[in-house]
PDB file of N, CA and C in Angstrom:
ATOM      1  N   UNK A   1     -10.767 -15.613 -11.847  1.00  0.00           N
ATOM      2  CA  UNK A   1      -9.846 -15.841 -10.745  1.00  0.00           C
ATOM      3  C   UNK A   1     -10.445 -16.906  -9.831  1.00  0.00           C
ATOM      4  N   UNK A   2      -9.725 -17.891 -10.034  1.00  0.00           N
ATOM      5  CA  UNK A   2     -10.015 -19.049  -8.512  1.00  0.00           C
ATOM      6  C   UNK A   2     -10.505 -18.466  -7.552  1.00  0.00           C
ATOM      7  N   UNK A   3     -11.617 -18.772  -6.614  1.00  0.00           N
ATOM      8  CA  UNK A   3     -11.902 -18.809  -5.873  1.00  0.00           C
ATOM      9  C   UNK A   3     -10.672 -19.329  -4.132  1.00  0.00           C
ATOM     10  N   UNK A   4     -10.255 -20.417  -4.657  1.00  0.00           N
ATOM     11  CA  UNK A   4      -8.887 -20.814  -4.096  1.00  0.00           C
ATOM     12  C   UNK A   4      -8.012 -20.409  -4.077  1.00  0.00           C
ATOM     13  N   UNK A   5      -7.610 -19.607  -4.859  1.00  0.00           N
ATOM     14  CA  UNK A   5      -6.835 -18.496  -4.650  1.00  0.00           C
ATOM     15  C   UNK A   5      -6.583 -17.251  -3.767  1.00  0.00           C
ATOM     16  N   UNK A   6      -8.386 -16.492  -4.138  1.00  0.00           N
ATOM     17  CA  UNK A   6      -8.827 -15.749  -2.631  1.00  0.00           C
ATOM     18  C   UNK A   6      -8.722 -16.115  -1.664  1.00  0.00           C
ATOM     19  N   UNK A   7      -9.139 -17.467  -1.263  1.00  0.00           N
ATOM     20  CA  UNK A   7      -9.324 -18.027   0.145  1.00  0.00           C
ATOM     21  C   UNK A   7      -7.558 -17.999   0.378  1.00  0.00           C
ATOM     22  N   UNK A   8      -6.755 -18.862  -0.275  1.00  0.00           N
ATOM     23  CA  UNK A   8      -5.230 -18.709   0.147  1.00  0.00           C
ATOM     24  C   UNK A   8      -4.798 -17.524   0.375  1.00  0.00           C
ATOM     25  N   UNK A   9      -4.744 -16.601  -0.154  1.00  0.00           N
ATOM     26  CA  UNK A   9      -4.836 -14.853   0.360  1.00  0.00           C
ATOM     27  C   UNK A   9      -4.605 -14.147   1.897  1.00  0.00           C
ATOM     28  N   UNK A  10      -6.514 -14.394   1.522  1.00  0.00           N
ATOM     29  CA  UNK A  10      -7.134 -14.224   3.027  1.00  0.00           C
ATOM     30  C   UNK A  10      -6.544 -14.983   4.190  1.00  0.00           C
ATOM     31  N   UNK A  11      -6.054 -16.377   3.602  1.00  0.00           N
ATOM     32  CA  UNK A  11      -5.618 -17.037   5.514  1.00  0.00           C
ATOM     33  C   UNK A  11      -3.906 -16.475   5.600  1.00  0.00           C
ATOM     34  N   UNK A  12      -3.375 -16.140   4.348  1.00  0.00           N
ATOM     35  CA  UNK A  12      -2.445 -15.725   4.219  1.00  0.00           C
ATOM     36  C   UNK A  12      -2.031 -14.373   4.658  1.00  0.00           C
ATOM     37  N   UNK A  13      -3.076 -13.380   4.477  1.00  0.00           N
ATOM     38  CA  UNK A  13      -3.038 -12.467   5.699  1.00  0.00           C
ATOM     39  C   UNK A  13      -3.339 -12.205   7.078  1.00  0.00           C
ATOM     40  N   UNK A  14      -3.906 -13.236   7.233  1.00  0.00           N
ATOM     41  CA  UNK A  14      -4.005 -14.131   8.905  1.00  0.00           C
ATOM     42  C   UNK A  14      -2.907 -14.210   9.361  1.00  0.00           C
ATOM     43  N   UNK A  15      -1.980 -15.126   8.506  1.00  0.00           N
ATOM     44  CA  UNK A  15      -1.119 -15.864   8.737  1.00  0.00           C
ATOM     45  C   UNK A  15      -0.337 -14.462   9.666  1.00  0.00           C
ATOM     46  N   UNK A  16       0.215 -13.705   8.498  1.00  0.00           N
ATOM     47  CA  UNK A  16       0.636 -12.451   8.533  1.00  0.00           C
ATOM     48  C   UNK A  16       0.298 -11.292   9.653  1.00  0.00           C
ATOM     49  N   UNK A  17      -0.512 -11.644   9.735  1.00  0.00           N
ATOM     50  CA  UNK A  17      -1.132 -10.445  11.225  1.00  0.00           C
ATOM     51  C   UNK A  17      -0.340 -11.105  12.258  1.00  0.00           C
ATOM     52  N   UNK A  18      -0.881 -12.742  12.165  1.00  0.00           N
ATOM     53  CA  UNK A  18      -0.480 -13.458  13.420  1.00  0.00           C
ATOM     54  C   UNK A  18       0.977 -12.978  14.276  1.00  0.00           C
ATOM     55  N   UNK A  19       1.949 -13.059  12.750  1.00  0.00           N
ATOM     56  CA  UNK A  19       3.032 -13.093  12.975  1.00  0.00           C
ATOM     57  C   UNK A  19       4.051 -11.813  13.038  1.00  0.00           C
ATOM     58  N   UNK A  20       3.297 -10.076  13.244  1.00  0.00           N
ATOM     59  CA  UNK A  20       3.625  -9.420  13.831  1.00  0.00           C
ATOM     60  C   UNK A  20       3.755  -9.624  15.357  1.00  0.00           C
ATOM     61  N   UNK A  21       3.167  -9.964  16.097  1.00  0.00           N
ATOM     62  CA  UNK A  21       2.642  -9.345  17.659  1.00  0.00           C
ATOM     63  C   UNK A  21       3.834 -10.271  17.915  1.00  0.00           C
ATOM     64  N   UNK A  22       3.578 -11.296  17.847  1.00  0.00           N
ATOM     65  CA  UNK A  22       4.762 -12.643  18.109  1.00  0.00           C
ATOM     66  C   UNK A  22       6.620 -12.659  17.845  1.00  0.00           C
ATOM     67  N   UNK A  23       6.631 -12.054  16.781  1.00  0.00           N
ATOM     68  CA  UNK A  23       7.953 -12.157  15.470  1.00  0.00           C
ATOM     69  C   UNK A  23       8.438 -10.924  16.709  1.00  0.00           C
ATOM     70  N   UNK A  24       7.930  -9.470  16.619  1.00  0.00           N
ATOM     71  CA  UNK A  24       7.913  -7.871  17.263  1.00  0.00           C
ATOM     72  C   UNK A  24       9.175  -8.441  18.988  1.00  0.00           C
ATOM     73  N   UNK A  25       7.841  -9.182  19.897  1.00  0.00           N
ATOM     74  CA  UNK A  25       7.994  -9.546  20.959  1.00  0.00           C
ATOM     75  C   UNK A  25       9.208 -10.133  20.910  1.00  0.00           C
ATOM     76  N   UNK A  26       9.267 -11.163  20.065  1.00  0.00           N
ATOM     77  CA  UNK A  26      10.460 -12.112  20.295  1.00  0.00           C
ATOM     78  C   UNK A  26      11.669 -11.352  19.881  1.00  0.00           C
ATOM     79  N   UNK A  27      11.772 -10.491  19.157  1.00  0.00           N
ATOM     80  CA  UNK A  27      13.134  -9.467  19.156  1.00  0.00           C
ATOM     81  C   UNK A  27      12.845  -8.605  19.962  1.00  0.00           C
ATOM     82  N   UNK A  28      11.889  -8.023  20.385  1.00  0.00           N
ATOM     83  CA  UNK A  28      12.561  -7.004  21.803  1.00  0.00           C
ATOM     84  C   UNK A  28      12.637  -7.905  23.113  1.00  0.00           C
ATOM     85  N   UNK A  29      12.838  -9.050  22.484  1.00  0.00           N
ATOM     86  CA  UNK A  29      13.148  -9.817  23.597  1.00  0.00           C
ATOM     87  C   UNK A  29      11.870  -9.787  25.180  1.00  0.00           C
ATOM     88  N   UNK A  30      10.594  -9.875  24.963  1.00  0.00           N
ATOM     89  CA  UNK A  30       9.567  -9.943  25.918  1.00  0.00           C
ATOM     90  C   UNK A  30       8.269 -11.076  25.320  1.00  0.00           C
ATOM     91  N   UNK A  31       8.363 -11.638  26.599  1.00  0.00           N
ATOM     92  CA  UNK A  31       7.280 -12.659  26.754  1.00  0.00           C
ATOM     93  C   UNK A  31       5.891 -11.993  26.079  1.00  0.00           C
ATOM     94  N   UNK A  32       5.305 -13.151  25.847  1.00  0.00           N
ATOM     95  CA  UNK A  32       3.830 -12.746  24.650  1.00  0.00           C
ATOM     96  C   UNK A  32       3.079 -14.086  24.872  1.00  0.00           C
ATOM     97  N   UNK A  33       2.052 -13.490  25.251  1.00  0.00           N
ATOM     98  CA  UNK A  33       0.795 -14.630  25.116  1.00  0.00           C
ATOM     99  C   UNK A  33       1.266 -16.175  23.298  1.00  0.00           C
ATOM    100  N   UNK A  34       1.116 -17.477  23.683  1.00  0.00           N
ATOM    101  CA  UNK A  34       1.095 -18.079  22.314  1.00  0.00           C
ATOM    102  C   UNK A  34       0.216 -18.988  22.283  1.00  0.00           C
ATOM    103  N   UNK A  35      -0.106 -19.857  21.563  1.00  0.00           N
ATOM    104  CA  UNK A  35      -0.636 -21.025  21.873  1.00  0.00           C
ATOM    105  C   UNK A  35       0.397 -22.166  22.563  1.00  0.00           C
ATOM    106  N   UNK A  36       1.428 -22.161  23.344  1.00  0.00           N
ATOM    107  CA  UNK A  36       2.296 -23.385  23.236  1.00  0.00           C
ATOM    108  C   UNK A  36       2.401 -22.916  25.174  1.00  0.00           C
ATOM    109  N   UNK A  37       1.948 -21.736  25.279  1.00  0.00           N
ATOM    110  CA  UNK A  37       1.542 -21.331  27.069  1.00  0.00           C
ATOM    111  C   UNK A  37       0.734 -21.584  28.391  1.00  0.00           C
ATOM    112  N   UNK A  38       0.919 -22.055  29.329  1.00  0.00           N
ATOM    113  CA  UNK A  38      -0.276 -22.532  29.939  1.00  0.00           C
ATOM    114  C   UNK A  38      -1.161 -21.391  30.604  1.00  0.00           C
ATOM    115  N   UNK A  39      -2.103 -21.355  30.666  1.00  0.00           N
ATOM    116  CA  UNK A  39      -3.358 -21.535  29.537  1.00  0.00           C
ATOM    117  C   UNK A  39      -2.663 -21.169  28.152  1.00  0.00           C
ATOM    118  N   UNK A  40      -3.058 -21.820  26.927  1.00  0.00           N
ATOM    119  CA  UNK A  40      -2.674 -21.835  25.505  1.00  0.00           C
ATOM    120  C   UNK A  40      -3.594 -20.071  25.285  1.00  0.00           C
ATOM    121  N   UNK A  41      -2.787 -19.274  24.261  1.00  0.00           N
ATOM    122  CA  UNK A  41      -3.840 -17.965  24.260  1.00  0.00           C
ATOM    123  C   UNK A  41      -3.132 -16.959  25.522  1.00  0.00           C
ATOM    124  N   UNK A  42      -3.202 -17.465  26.892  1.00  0.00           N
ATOM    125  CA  UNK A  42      -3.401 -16.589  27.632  1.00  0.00           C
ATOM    126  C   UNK A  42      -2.103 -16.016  28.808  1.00  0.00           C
ATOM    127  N   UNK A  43      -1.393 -17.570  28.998  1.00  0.00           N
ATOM    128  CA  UNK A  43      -0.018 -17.783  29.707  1.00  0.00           C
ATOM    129  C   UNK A  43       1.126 -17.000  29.089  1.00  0.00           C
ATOM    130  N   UNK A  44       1.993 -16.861  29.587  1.00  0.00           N
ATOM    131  CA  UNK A  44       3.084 -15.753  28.363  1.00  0.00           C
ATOM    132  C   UNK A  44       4.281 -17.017  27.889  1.00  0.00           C
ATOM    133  N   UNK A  45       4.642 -16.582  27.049  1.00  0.00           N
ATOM    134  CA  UNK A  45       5.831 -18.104  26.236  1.00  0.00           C
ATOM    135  C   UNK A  45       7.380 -16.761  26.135  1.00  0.00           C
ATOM    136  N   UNK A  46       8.420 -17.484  26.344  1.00  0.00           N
ATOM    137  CA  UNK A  46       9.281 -16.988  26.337  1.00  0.00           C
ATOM    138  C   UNK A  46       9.735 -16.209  24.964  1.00  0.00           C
ATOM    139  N   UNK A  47      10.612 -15.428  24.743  1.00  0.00           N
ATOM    140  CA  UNK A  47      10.571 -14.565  23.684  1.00  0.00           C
ATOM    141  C   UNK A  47      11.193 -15.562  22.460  1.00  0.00           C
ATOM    142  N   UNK A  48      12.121 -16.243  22.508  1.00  0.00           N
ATOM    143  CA  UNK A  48      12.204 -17.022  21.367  1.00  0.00           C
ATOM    144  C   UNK A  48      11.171 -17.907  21.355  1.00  0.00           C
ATOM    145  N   UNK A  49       9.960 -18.475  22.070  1.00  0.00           N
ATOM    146  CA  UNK A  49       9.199 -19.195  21.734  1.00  0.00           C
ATOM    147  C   UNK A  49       8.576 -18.290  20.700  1.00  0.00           C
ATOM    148  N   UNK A  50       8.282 -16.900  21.174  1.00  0.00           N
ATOM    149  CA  UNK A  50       7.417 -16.091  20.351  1.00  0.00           C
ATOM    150  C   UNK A  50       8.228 -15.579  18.668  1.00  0.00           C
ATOM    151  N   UNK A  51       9.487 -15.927  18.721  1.00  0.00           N
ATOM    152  CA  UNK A  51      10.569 -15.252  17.509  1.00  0.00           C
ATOM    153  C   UNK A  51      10.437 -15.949  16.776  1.00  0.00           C
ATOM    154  N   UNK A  52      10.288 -17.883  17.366  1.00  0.00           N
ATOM    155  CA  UNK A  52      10.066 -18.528  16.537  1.00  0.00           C
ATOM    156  C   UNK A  52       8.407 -19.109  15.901  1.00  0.00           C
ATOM    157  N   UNK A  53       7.849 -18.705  16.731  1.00  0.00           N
ATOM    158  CA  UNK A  53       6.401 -19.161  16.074  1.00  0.00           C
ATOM    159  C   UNK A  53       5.800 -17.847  15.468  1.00  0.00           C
ATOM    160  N   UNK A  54       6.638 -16.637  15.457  1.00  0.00           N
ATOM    161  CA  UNK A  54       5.945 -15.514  14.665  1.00  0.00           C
ATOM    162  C   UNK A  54       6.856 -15.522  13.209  1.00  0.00           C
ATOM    163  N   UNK A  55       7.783 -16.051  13.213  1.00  0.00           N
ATOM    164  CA  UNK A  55       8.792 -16.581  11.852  1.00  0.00           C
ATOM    165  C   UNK A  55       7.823 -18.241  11.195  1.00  0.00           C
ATOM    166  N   UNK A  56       7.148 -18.200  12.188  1.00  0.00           N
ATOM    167  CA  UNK A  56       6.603 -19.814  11.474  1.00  0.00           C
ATOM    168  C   UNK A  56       5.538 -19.065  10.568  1.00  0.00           C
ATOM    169  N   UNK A  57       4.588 -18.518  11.368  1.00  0.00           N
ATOM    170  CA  UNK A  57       3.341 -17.365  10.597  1.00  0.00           C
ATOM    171  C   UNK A  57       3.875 -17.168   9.601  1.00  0.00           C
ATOM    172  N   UNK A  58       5.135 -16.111   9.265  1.00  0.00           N
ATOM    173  CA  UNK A  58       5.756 -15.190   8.150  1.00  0.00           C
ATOM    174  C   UNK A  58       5.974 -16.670   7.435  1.00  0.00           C
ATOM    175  N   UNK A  59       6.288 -17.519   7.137  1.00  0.00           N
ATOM    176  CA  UNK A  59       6.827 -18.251   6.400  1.00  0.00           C
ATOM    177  C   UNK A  59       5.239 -19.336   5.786  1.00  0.00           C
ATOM    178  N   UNK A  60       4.348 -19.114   6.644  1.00  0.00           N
ATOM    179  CA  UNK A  60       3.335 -19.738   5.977  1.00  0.00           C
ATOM    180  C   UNK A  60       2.556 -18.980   5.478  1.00  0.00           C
ATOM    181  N   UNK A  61       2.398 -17.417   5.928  1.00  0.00           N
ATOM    182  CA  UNK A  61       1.858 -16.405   4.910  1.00  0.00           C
ATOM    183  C   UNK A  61       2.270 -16.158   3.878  1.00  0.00           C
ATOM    184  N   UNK A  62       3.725 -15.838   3.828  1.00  0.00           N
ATOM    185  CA  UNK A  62       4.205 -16.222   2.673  1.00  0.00           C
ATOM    186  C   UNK A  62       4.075 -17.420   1.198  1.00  0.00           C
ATOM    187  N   UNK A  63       4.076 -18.099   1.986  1.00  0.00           N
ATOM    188  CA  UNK A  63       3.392 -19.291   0.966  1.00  0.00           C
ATOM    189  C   UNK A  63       2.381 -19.114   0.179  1.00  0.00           C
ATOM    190  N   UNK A  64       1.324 -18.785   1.617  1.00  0.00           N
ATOM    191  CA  UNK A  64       0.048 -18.784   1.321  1.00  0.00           C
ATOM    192  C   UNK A  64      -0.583 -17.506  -0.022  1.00  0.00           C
ATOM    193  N   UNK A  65       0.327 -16.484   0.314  1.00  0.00           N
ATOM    194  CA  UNK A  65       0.165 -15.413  -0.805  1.00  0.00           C
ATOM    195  C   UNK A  65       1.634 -15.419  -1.830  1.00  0.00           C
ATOM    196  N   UNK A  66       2.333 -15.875  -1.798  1.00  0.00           N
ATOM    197  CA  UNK A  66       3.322 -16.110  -2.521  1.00  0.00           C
ATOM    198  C   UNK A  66       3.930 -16.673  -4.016  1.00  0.00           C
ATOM    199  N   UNK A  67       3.349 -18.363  -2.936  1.00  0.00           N
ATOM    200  CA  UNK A  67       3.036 -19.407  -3.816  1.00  0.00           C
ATOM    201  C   UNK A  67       2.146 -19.680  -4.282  1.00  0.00           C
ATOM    202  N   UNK A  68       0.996 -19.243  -4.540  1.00  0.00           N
ATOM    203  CA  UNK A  68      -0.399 -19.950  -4.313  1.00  0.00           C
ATOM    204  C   UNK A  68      -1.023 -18.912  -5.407  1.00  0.00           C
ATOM    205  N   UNK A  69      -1.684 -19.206  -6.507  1.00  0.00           N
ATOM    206  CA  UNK A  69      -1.956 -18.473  -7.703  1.00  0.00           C
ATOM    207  C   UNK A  69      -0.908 -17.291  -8.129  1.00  0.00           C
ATOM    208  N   UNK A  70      -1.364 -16.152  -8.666  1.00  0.00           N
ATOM    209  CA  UNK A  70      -0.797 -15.275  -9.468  1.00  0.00           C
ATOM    210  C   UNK A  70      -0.729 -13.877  -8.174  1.00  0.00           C
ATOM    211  N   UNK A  71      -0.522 -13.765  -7.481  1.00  0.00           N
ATOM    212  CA  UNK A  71      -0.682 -12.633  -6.358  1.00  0.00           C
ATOM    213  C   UNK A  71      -0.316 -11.383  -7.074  1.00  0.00           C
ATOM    214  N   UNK A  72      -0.883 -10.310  -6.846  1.00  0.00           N
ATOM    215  CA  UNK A  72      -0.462  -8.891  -7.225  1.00  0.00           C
ATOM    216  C   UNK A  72      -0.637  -8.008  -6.555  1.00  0.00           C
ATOM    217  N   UNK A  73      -0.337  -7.246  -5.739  1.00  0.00           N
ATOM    218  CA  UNK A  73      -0.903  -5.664  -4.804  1.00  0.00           C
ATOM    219  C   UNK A  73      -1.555  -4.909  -6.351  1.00  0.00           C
ATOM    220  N   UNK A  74      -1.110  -5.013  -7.143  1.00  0.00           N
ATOM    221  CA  UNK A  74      -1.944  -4.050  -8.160  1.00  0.00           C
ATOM    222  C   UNK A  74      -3.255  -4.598  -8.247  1.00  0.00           C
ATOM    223  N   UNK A  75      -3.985  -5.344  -8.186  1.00  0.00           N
ATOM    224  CA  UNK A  75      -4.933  -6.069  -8.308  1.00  0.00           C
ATOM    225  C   UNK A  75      -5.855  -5.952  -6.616  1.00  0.00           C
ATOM    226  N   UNK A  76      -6.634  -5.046  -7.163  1.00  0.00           N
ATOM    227  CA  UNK A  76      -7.848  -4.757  -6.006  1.00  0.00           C
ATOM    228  C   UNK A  76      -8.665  -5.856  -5.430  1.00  0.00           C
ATOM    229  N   UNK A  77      -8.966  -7.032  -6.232  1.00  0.00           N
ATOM    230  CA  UNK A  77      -9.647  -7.987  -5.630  1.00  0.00           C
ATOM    231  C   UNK A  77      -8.575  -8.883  -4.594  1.00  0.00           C
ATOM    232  N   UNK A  78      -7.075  -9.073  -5.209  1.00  0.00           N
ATOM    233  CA  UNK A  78      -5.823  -9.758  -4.778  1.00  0.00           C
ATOM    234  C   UNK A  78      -5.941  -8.977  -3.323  1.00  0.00           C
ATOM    235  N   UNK A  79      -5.680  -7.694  -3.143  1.00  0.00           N
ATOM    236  CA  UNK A  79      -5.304  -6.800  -2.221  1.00  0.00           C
ATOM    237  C   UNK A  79      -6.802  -7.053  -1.067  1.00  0.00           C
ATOM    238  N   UNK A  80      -7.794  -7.149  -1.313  1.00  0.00           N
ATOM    239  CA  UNK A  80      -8.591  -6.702  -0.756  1.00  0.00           C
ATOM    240  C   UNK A  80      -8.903  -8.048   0.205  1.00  0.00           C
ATOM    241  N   UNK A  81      -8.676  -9.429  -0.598  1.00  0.00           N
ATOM    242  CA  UNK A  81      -8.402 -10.657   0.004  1.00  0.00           C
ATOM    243  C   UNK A  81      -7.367 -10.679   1.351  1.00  0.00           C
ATOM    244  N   UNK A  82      -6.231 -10.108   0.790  1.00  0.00           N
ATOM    245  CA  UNK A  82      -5.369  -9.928   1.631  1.00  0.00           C
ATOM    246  C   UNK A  82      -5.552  -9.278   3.080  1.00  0.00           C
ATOM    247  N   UNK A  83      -5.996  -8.242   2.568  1.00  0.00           N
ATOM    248  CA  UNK A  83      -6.803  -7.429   3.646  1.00  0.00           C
ATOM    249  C   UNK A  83      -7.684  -7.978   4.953  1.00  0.00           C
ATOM    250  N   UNK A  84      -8.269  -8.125   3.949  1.00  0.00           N
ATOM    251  CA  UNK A  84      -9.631  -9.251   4.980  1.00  0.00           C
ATOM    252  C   UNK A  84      -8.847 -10.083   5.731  1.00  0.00           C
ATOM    253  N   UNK A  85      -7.949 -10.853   5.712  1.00  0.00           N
ATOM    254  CA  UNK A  85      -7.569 -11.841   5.802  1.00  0.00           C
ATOM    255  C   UNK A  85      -6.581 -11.344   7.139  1.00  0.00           C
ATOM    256  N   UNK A  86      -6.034  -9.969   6.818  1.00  0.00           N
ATOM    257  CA  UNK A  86      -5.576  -9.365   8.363  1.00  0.00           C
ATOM    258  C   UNK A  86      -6.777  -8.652   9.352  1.00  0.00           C
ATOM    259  N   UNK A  87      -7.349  -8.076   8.576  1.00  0.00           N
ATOM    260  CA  UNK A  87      -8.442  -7.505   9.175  1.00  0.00           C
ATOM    261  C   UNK A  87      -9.389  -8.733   9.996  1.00  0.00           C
ATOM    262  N   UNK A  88      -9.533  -9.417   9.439  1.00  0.00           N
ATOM    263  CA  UNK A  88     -10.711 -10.631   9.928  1.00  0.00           C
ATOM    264  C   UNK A  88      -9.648 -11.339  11.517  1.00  0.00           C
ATOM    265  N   UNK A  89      -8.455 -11.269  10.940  1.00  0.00           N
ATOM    266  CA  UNK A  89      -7.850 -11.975  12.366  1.00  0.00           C
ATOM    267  C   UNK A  89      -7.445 -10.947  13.343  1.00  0.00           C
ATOM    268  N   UNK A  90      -7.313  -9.999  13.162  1.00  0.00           N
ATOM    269  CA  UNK A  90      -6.585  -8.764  13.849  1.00  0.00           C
ATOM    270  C   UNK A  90      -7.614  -8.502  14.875  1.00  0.00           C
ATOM    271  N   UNK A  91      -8.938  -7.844  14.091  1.00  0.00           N
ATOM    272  CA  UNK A  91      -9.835  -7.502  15.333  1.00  0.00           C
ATOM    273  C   UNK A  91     -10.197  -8.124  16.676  1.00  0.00           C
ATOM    274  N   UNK A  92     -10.168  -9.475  16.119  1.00  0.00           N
ATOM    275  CA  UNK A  92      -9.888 -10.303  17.366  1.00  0.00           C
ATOM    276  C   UNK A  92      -8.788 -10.297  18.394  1.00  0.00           C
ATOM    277  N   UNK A  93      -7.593 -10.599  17.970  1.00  0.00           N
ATOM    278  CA  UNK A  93      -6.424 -10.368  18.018  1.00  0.00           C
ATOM    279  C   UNK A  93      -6.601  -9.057  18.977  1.00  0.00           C
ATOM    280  N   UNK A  94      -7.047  -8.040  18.447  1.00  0.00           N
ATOM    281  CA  UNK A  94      -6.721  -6.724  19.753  1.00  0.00           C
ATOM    282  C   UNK A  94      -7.406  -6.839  20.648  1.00  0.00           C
ATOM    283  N   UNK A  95      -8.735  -7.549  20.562  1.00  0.00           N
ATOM    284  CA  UNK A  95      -9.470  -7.660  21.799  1.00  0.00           C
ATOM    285  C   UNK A  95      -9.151  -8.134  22.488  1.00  0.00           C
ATOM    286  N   UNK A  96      -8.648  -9.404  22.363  1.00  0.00           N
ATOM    287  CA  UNK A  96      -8.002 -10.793  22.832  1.00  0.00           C
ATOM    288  C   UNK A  96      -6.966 -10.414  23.783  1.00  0.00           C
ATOM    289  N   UNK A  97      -5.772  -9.590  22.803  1.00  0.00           N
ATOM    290  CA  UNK A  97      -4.646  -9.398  24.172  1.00  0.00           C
ATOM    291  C   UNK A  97      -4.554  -8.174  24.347  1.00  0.00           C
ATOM    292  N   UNK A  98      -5.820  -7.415  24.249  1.00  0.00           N
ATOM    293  CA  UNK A  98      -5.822  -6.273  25.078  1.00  0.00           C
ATOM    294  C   UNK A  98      -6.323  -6.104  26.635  1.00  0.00           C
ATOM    295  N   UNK A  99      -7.071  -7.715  26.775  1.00  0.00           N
ATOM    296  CA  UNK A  99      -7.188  -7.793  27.405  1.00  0.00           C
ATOM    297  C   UNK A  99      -6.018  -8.301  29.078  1.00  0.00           C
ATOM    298  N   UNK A 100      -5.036  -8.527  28.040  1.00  0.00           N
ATOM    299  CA  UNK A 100      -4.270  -8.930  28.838  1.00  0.00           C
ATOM    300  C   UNK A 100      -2.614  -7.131  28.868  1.00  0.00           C
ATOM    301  N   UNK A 101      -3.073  -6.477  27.922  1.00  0.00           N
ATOM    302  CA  UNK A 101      -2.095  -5.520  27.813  1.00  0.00           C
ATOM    303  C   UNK A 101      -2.505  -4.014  27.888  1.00  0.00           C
ATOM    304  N   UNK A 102      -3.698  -3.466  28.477  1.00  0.00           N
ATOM    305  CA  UNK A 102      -4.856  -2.523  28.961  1.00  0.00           C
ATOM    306  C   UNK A 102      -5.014  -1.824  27.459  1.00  0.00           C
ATOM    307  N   UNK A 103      -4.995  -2.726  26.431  1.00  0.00           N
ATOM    308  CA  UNK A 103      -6.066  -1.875  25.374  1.00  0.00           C
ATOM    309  C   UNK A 103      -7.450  -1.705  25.113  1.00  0.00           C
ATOM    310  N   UNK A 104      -8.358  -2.516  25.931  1.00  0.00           N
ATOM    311  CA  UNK A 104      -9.777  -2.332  25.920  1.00  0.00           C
ATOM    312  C   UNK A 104      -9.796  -0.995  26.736  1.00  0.00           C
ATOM    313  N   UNK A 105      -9.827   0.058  26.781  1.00  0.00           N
ATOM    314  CA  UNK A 105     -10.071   1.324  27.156  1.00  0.00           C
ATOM    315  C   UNK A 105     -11.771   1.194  27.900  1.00  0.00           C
ATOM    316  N   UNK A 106     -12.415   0.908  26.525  1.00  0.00           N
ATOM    317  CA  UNK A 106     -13.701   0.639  26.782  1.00  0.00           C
ATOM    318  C   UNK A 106     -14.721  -0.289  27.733  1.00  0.00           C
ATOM    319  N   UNK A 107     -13.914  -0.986  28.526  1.00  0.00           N
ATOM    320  CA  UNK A 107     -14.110  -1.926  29.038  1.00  0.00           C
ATOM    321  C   UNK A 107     -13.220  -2.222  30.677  1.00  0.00           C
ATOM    322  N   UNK A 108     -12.581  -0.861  30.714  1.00  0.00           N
ATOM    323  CA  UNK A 108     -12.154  -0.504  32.218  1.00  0.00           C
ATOM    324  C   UNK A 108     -13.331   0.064  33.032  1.00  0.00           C
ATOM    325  N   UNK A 109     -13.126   0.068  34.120  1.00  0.00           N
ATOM    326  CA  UNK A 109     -13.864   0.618  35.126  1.00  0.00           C
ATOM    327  C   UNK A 109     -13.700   1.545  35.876  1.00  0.00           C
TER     328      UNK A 109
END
């Protein structure tokens, strides 16, 4: 199995994480931190900014695990790429705007 393949996967479940928090927001209709906000990351972007740049994610994760070698969920190494690939962006991801949405628990005073 390509090596290039894994890697497309993995950013492909990036992609995919990305584009819950964003895609979610922009149909219940509420502002969400994006990159296109001032501060980028931290400012809130209006809900179709967020409907549409969490539909941009889904459509390049897609690709990315879609199009891009032989993809399978039956396939433990396929799956586990995938994984990583949400896992590796996510953890960040909760820290990031938990800070802005009181999920650091750990880190109140």
């Amino acid at each position: 199995m390509p090596w290039l393949d894994l890697l497309s996967w993995c950013l492909g479940g990036a992609a995919l994480a990305n584009a819950v928090p964003h895609f979610v927001s922009g149909i219940m209709g509420k502002p969400f931190q994006s990159p296109f906000a001032k501060p980028p990351g931290e400012g809130l972007s209006s809900s179709t900014v967020n409907l549409l740049w969490g539909f941009f994610n889904l459509c390049v994760g897609y690709v990315l695990v879609c199009r891009v070698g032989d993809f399978t969920l039956k396939s433990t190494m396929d799956a586990a790429a995938l994984g990583l690939g949400i896992l590796v962006l996510g953890l960040p991801m909760a820290r990031h705007f938990g800070r802005f949405h009181g999920g650091n628990l750990s880190e109140r005073a």
